[in-house]
N, C-alpha and C. Protein backbone atom coordinates (compact mmCIF):
# COMPACT_ATOMS: atom_id res chain seq x y z
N UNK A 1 -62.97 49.86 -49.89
CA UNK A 1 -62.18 50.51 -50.92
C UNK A 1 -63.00 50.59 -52.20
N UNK A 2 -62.99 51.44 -52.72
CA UNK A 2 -63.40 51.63 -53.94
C UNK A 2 -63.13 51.05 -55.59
N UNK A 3 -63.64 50.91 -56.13
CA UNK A 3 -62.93 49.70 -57.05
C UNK A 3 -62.53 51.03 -58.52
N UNK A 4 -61.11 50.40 -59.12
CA UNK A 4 -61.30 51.38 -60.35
C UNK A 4 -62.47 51.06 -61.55
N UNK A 5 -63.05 52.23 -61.82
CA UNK A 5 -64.11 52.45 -62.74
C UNK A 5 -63.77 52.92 -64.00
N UNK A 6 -64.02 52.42 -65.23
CA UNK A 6 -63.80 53.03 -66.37
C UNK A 6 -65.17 54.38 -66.09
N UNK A 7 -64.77 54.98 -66.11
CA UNK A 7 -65.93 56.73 -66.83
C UNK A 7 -66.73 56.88 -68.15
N UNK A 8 -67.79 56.93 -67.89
CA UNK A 8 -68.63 57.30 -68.89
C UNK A 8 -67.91 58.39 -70.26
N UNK A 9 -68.32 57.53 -71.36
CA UNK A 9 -67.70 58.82 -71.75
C UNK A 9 -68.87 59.14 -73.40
N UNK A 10 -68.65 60.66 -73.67
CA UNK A 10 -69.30 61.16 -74.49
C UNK A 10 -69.25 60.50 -75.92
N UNK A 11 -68.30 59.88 -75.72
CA UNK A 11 -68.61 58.41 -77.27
C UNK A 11 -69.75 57.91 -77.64
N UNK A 12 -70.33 57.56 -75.92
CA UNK A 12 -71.45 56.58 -75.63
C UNK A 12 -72.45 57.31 -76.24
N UNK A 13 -72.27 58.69 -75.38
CA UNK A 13 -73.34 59.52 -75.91
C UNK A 13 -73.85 59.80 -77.19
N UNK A 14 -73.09 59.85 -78.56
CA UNK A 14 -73.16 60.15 -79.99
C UNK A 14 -73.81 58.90 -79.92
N UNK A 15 -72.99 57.65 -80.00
CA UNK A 15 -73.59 56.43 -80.55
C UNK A 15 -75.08 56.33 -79.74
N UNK A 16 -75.52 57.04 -79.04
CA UNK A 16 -76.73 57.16 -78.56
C UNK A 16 -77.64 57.74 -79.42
N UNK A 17 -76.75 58.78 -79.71
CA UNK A 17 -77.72 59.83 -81.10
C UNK A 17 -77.93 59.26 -82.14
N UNK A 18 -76.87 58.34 -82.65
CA UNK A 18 -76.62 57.39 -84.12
C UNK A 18 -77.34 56.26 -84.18
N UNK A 19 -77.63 55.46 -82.84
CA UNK A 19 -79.01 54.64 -82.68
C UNK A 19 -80.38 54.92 -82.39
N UNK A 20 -80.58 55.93 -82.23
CA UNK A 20 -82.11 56.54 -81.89
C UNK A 20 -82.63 57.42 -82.82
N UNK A 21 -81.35 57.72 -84.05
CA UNK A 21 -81.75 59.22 -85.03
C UNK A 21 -81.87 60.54 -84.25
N UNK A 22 -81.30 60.44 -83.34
CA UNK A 22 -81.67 61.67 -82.74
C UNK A 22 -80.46 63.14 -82.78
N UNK A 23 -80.34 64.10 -82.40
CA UNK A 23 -79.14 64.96 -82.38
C UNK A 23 -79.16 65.68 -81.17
N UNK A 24 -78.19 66.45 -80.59
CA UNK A 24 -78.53 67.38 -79.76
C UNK A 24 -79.30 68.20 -79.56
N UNK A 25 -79.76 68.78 -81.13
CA UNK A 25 -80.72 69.58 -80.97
C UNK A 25 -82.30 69.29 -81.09
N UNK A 26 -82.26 67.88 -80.97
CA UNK A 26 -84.00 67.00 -81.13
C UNK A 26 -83.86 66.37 -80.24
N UNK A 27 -82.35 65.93 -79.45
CA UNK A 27 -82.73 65.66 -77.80
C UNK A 27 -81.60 66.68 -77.31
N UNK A 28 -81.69 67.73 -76.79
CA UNK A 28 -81.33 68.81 -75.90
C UNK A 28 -80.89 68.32 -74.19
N UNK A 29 -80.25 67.19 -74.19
CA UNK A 29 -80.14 66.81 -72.89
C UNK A 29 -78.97 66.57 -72.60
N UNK A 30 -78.24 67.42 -71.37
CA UNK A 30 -76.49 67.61 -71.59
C UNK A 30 -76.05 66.28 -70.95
N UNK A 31 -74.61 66.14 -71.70
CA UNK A 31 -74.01 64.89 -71.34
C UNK A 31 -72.91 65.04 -70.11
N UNK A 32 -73.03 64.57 -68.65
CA UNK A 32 -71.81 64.82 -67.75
C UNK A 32 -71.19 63.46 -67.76
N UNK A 33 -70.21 63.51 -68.16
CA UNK A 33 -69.17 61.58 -68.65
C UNK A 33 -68.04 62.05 -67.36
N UNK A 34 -68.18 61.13 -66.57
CA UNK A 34 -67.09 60.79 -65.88
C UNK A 34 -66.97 59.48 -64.83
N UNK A 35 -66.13 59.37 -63.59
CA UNK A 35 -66.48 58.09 -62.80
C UNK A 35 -67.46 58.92 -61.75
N UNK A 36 -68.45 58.13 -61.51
CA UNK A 36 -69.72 58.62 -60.74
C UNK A 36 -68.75 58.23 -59.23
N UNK A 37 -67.65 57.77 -59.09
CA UNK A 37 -66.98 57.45 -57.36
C UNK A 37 -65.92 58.80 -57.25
N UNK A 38 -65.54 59.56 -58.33
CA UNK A 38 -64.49 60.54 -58.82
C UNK A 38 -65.51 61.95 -57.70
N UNK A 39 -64.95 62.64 -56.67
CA UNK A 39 -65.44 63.37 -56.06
C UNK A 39 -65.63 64.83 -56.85
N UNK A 40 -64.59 64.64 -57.62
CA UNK A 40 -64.98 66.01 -58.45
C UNK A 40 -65.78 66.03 -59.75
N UNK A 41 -66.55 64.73 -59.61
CA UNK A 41 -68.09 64.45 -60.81
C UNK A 41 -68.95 64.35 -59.50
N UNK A 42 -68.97 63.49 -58.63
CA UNK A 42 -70.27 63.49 -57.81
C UNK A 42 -69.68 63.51 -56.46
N UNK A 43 -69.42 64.23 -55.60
CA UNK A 43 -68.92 64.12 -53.98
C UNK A 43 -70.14 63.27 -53.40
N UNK A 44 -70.03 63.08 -52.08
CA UNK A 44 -70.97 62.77 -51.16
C UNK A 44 -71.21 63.80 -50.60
N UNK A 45 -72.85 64.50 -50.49
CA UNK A 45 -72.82 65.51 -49.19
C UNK A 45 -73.91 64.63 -48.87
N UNK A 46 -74.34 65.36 -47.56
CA UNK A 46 -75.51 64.93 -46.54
C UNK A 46 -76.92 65.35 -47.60
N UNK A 47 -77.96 64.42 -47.49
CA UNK A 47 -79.10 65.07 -48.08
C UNK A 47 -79.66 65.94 -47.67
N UNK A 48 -80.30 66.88 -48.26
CA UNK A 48 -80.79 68.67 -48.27
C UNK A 48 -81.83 67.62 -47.38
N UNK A 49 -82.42 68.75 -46.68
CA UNK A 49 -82.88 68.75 -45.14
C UNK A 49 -84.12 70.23 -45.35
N UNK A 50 -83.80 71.02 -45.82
CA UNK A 50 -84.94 71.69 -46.47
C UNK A 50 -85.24 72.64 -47.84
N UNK A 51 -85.96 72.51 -48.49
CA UNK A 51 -86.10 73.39 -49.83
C UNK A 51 -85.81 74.74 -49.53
N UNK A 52 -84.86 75.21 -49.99
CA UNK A 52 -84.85 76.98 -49.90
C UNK A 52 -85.68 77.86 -50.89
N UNK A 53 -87.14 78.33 -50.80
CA UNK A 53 -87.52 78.99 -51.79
C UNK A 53 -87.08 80.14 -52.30
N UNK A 54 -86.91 79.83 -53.68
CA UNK A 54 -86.08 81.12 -54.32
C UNK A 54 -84.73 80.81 -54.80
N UNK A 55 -84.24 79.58 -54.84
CA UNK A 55 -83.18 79.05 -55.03
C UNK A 55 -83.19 78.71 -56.54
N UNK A 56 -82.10 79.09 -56.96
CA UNK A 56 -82.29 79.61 -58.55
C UNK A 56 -81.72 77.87 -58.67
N UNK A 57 -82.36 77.21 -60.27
CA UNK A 57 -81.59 75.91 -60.82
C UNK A 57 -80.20 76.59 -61.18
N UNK A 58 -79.57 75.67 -61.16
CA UNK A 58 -78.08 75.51 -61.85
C UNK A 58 -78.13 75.39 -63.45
N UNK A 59 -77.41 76.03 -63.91
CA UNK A 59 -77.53 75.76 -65.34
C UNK A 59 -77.10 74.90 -66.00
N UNK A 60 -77.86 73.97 -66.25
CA UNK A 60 -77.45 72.68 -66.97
C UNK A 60 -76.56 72.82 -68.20
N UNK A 61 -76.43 73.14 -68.54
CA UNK A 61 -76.31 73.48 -70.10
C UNK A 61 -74.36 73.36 -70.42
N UNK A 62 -73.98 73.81 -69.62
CA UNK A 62 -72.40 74.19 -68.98
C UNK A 62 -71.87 73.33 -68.06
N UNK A 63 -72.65 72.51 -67.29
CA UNK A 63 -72.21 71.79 -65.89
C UNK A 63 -71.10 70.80 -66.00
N UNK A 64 -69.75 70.49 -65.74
CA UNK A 64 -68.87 69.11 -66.03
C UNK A 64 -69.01 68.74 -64.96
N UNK A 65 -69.81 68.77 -63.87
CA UNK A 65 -69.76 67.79 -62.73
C UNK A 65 -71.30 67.49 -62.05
N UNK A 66 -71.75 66.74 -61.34
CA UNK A 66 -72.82 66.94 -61.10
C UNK A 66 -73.12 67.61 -59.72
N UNK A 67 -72.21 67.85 -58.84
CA UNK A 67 -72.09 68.55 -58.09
C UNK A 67 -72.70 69.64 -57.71
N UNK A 68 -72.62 70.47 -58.83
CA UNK A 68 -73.63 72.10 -58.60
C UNK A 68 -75.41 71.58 -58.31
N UNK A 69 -75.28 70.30 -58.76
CA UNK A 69 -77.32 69.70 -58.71
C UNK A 69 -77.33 69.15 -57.08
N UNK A 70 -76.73 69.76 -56.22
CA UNK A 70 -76.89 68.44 -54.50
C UNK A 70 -78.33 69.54 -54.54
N UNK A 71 -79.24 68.41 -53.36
CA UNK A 71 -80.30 69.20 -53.21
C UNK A 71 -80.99 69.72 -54.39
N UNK A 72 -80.96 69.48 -55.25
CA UNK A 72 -81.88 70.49 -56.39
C UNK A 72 -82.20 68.74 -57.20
N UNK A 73 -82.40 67.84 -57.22
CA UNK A 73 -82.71 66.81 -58.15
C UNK A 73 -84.14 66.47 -57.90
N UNK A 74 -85.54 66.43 -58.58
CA UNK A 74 -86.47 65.59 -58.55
C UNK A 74 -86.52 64.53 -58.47
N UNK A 75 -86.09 63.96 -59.36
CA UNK A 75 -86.40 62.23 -59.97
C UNK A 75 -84.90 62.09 -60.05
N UNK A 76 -84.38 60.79 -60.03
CA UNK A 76 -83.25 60.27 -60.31
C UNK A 76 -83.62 59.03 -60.86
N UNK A 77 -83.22 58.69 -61.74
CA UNK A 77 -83.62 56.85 -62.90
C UNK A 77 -81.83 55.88 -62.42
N UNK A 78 -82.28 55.28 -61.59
CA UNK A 78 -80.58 54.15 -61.49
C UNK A 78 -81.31 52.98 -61.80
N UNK A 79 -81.02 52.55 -62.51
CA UNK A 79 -81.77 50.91 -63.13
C UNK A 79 -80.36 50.52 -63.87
N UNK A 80 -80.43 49.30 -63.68
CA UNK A 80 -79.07 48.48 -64.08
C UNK A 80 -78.00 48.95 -64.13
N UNK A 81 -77.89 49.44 -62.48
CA UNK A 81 -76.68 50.38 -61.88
C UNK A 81 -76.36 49.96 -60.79
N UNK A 82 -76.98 49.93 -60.04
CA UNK A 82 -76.24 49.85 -58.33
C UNK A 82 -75.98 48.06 -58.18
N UNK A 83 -76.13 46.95 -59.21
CA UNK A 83 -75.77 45.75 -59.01
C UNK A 83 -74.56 45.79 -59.68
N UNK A 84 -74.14 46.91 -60.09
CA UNK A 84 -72.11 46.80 -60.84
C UNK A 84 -71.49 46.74 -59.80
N UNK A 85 -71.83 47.01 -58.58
CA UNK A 85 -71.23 47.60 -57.82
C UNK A 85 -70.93 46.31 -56.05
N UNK A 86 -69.65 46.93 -55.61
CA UNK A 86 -69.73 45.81 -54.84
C UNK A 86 -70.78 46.25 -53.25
N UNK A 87 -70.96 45.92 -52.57
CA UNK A 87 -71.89 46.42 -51.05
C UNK A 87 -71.43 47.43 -50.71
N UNK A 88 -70.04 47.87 -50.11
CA UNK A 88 -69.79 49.56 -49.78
C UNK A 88 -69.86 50.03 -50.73
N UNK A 89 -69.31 50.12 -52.26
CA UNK A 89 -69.85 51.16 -53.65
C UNK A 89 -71.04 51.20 -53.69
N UNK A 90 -72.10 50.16 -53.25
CA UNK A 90 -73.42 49.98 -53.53
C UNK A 90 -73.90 51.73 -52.13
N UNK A 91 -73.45 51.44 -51.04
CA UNK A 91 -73.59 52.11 -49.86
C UNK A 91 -73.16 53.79 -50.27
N UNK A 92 -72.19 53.71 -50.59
CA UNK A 92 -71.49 55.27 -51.09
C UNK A 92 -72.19 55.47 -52.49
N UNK A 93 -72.60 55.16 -53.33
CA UNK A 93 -73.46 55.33 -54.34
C UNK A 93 -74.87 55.87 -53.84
N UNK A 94 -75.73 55.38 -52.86
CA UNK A 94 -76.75 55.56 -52.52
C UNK A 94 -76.56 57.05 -51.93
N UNK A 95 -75.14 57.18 -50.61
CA UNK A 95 -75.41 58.57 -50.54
C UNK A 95 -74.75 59.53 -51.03
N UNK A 96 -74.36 59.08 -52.22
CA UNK A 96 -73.93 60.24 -53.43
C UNK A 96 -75.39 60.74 -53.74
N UNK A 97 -76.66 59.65 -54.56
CA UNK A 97 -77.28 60.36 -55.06
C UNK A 97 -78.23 60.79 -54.22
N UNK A 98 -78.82 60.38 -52.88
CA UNK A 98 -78.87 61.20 -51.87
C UNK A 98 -78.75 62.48 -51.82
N UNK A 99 -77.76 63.16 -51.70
CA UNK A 99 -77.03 64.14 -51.91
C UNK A 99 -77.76 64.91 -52.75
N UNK A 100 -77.71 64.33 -53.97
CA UNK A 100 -78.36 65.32 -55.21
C UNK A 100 -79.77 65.57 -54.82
N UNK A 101 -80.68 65.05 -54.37
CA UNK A 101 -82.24 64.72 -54.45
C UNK A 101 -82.50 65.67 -53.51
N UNK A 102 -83.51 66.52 -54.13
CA UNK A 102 -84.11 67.42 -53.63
C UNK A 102 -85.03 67.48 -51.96
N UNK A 103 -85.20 68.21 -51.36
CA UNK A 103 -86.12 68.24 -49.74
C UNK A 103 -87.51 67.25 -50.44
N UNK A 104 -87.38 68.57 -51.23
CA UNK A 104 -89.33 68.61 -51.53
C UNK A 104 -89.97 67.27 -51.74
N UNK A 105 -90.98 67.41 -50.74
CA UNK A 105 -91.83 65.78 -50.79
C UNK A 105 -92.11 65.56 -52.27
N UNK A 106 -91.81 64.30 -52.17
CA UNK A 106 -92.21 63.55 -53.52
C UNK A 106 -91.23 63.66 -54.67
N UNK A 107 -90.16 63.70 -54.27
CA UNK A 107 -88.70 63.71 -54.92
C UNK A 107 -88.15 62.96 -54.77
N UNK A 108 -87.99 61.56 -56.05
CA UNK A 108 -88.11 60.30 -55.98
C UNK A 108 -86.72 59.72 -56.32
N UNK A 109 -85.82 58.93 -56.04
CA UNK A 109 -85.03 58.00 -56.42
C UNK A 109 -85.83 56.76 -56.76
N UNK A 110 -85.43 56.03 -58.33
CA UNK A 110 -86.02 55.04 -58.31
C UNK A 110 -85.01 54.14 -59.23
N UNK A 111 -85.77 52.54 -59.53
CA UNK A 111 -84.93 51.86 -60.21
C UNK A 111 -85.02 50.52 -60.54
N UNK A 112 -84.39 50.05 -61.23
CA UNK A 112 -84.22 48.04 -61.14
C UNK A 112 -82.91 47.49 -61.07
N UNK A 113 -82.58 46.53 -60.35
CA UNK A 113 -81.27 45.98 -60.64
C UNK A 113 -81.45 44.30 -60.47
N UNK A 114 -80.20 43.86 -60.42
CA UNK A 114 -80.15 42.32 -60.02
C UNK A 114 -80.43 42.12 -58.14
N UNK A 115 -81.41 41.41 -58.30
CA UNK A 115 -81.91 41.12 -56.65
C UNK A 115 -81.72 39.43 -56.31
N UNK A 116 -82.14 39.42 -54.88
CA UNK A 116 -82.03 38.17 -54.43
C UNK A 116 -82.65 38.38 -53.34
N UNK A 117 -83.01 36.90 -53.20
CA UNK A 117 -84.00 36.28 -51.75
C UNK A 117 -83.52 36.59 -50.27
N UNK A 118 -81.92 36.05 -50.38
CA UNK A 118 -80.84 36.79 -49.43
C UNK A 118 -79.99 37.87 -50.13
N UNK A 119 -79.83 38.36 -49.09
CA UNK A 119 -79.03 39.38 -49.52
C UNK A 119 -77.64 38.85 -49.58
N UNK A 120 -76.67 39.06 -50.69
CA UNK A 120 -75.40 38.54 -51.04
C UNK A 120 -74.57 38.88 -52.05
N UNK A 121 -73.68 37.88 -52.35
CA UNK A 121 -73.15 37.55 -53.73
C UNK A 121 -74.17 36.59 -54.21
N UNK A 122 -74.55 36.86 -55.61
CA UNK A 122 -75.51 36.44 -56.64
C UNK A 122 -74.52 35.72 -58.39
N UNK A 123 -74.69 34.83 -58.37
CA UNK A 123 -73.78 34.08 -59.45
C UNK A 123 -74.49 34.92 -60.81
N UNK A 124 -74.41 34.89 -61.84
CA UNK A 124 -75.27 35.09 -62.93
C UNK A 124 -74.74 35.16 -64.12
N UNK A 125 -75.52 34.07 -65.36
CA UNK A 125 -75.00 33.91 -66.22
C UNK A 125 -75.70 34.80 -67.40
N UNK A 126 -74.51 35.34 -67.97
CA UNK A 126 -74.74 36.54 -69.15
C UNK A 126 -74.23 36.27 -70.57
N UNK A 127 -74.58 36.10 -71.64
CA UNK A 127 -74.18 35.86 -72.49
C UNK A 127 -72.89 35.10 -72.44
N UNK A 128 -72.85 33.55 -71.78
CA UNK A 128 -72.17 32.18 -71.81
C UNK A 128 -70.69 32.90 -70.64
N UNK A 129 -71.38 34.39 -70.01
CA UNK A 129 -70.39 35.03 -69.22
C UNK A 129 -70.74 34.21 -67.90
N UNK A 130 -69.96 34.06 -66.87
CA UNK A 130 -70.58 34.07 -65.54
C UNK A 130 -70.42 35.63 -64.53
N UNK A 131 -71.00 35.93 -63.81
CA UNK A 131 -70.66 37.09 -63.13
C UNK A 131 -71.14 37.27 -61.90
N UNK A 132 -70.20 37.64 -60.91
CA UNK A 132 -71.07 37.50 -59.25
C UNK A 132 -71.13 39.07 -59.20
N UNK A 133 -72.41 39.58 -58.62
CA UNK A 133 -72.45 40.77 -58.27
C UNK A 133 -73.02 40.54 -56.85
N UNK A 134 -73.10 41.58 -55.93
CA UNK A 134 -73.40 42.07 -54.91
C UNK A 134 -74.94 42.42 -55.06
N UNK A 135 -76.26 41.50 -54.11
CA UNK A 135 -77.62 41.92 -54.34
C UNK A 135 -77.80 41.91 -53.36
N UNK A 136 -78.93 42.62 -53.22
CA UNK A 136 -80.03 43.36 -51.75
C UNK A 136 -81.44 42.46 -51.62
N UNK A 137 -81.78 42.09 -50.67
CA UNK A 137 -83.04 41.50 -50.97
C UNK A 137 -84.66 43.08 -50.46
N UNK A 138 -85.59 42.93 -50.83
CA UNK A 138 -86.06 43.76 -50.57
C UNK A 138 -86.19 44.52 -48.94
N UNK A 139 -86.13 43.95 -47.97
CA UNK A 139 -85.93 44.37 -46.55
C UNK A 139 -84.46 44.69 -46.91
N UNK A 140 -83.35 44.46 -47.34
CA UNK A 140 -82.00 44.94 -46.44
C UNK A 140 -82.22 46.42 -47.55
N UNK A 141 -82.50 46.14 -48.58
CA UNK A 141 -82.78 47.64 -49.59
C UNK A 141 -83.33 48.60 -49.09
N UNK A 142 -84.46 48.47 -48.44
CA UNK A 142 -85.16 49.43 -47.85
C UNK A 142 -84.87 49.79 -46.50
N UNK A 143 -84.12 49.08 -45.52
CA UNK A 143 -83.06 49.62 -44.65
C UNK A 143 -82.02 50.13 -44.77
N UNK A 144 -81.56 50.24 -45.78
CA UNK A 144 -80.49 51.04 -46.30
C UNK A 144 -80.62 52.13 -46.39
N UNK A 145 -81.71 52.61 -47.08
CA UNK A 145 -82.12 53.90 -47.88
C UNK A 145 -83.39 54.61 -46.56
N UNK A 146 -84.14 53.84 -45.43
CA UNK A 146 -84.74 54.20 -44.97
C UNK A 146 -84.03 54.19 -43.18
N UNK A 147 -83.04 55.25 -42.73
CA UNK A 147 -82.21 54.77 -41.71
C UNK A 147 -80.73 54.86 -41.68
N UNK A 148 -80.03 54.66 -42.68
CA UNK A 148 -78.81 54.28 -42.84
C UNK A 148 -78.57 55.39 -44.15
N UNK A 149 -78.97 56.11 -45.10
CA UNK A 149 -78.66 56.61 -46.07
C UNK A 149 -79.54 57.98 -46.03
N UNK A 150 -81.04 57.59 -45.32
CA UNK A 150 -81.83 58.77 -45.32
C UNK A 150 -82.10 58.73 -43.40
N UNK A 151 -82.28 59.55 -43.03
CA UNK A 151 -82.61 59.86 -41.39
C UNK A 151 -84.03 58.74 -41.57
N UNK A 152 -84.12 58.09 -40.59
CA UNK A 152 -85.08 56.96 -40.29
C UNK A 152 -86.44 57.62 -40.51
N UNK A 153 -87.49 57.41 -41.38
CA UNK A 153 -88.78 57.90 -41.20
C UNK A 153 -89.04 59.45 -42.54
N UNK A 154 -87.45 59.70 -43.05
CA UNK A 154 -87.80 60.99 -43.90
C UNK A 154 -88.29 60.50 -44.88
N UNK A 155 -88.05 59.09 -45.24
CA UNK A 155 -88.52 58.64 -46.80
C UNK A 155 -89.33 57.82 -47.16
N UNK A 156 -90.19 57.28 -48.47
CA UNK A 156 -90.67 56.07 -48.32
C UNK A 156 -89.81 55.25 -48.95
N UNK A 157 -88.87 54.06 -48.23
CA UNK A 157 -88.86 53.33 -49.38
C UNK A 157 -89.47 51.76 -49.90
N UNK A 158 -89.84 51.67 -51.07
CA UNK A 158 -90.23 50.80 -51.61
C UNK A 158 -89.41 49.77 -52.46
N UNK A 159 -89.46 48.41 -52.43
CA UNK A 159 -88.77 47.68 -53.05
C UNK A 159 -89.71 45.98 -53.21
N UNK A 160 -89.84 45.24 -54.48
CA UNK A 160 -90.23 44.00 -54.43
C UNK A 160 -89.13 43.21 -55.56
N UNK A 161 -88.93 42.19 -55.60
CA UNK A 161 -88.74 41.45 -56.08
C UNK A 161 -89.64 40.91 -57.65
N UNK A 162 -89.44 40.61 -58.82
CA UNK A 162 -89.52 40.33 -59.75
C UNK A 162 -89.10 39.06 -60.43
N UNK A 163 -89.58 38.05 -60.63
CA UNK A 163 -88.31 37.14 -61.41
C UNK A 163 -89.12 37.46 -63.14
N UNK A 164 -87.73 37.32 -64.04
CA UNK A 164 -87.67 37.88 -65.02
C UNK A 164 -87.01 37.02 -66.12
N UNK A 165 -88.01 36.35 -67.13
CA UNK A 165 -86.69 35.53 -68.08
C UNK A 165 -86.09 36.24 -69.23
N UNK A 166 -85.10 35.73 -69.31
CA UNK A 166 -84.56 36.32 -70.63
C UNK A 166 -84.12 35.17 -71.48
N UNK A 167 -83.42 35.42 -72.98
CA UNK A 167 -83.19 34.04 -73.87
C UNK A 167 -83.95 33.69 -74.59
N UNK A 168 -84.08 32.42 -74.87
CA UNK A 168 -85.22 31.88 -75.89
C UNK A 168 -86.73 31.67 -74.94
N UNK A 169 -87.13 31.75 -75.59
CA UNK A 169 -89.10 31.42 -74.45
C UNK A 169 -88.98 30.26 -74.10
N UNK A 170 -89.21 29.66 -73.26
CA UNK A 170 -88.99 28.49 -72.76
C UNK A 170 -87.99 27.92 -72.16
N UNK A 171 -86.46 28.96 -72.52
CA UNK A 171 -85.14 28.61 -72.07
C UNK A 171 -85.06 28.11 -70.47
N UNK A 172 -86.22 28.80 -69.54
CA UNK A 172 -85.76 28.70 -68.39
C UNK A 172 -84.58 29.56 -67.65
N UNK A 173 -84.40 30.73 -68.54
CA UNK A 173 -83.28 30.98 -67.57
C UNK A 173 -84.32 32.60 -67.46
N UNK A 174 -83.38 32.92 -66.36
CA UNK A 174 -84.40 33.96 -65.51
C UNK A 174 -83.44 34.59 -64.59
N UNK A 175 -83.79 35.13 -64.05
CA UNK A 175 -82.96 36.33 -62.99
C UNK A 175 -83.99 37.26 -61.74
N UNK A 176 -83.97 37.14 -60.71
CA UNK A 176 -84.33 38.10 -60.16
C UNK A 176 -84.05 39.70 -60.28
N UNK A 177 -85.00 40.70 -60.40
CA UNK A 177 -84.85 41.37 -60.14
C UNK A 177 -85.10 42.52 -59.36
N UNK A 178 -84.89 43.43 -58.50
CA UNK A 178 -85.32 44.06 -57.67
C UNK A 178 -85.97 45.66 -57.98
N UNK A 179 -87.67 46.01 -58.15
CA UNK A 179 -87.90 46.91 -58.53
C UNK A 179 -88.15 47.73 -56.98
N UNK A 180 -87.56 49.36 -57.30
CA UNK A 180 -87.45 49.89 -55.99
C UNK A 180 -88.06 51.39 -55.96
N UNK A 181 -87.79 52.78 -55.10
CA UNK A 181 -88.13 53.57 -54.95
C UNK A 181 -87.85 54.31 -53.44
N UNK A 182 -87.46 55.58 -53.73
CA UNK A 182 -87.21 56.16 -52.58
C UNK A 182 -87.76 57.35 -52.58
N UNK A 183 -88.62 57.63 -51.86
CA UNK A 183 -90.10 59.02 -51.84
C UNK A 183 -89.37 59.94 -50.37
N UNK A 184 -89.17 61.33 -51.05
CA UNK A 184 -89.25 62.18 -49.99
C UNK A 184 -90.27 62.28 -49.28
N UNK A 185 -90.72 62.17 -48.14
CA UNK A 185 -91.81 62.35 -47.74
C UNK A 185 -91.71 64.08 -46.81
C-alpha cells in the first residue's frame, strides 16, 4: 500500500529562489509540485525500449505533470529520496522513474540515500529525532534496478556503500550511505 505523501509544493520552490538570490528568470527551470505516487503527476509505464528518431521534446515550460517526459529523460538526480520511502514505494518509485528515462545508451538514473550492510529497516538518529527507514545494501540495489525494474542485462547498475559523519568532528556519529547509478546500456 502506498503511504499518504504530503506534495511538493511551489512554496518550496520561491524559498529556493530567496536562498540562492536567484529568480525565474536567472534560473529558468520549471517547477512540477505534486505527490510523485499521485498517477496523474507521475504514472508507472514500462521503460521505452527504443529511441524514436524525430520525436519532438515536450515542452517544458507548460507541463503540470511529469508524464508527457516517459521515455524522453537523460539524467534523473534522486539523492535523499528513495530512503523516505518504505520497500514497495521504494519498488514503484524506481519504476515510475524508469518510465521517464530515455532508450538512448547512456541515459543515467543516479543518486545517494541512506544504505546498509543488510538490506532492511535502518534505525537513524537525526537531529535528537530517531527514524527507521527502509535501506538496500549494494547487491539487493542493483538487483532491483538490473532484472526486476529494468529487463536483466539492459542496464548498468552501479552501487557502493559510503560511511559518512555528520555533527561535531569527532562526534562519532556517521551513517551509511549508498552511492548508486543506473546506465542505459
Amino acid at each position: 500500500m502506498i503511504s499518504e505523501t504530503l506534495p511538493l509544493c511551489a512554496e518550496l520552490w520561491n524559498m529556493g529562489h530567496e536562498l540562492f538570490n536567484s529568480s525565474p528568470e536567472t534560473f529558468p527551470a520549471h517547477f512540477v509540485g505534486g505527490n510523485a505516487f499521485d498517477p496523474e503527476i507521475l504514472a508507472v509505464a514500462p521503460p521505452a525500449s527504443m529511441q524514436i528518431a524525430g520525436t519532438p521534446s515536450p515542452d517544458l515550460t507548460n507541463i503540470t505533470s511529469l508524464n508527457p517526459l516517459h521515455g524522453s529523460v537523460s539524467a534523473i538526480h534522486a539523492t535523499a529520496f528513495f530512503h523516505l520511502f518504505k520497500e514497495d514505494e521504494q519498488l514503484h518509485m524506481a519504476h515510475a522513474l524508469a518510465g521517464l528515462l530515455s532508450a538512448e545508451p547512456g541515459s543515467v538514473i543516479l543518486g545517494a540515500h541512506i544504505g546498509a550492510r543488510e538490506k532492511g529497516p535502518v534505525r537513524q538518529v537525526f537531529a535528537n529525532v530517531e527514524v527507521e527507514m527502509f535501506s538496500h545494501n549494494p547487491q539487493s540495489w542493483i538487483s532491483m534496478w538490473d532484472g526486476e525494474v529494468f529487463k536483466k542485462g539492459t542496464v548498468k547498475a552501479e552501487a557502493e556503500l559510503r560511511e559518512e559523519t555528520f555533527g561535531d568532528p569527532g562526534s562519532g556519529e556517521c551513517w551509511l550511505s549508498l552511492f548508486w547509478s543506473v546506465t542505459r546500456l
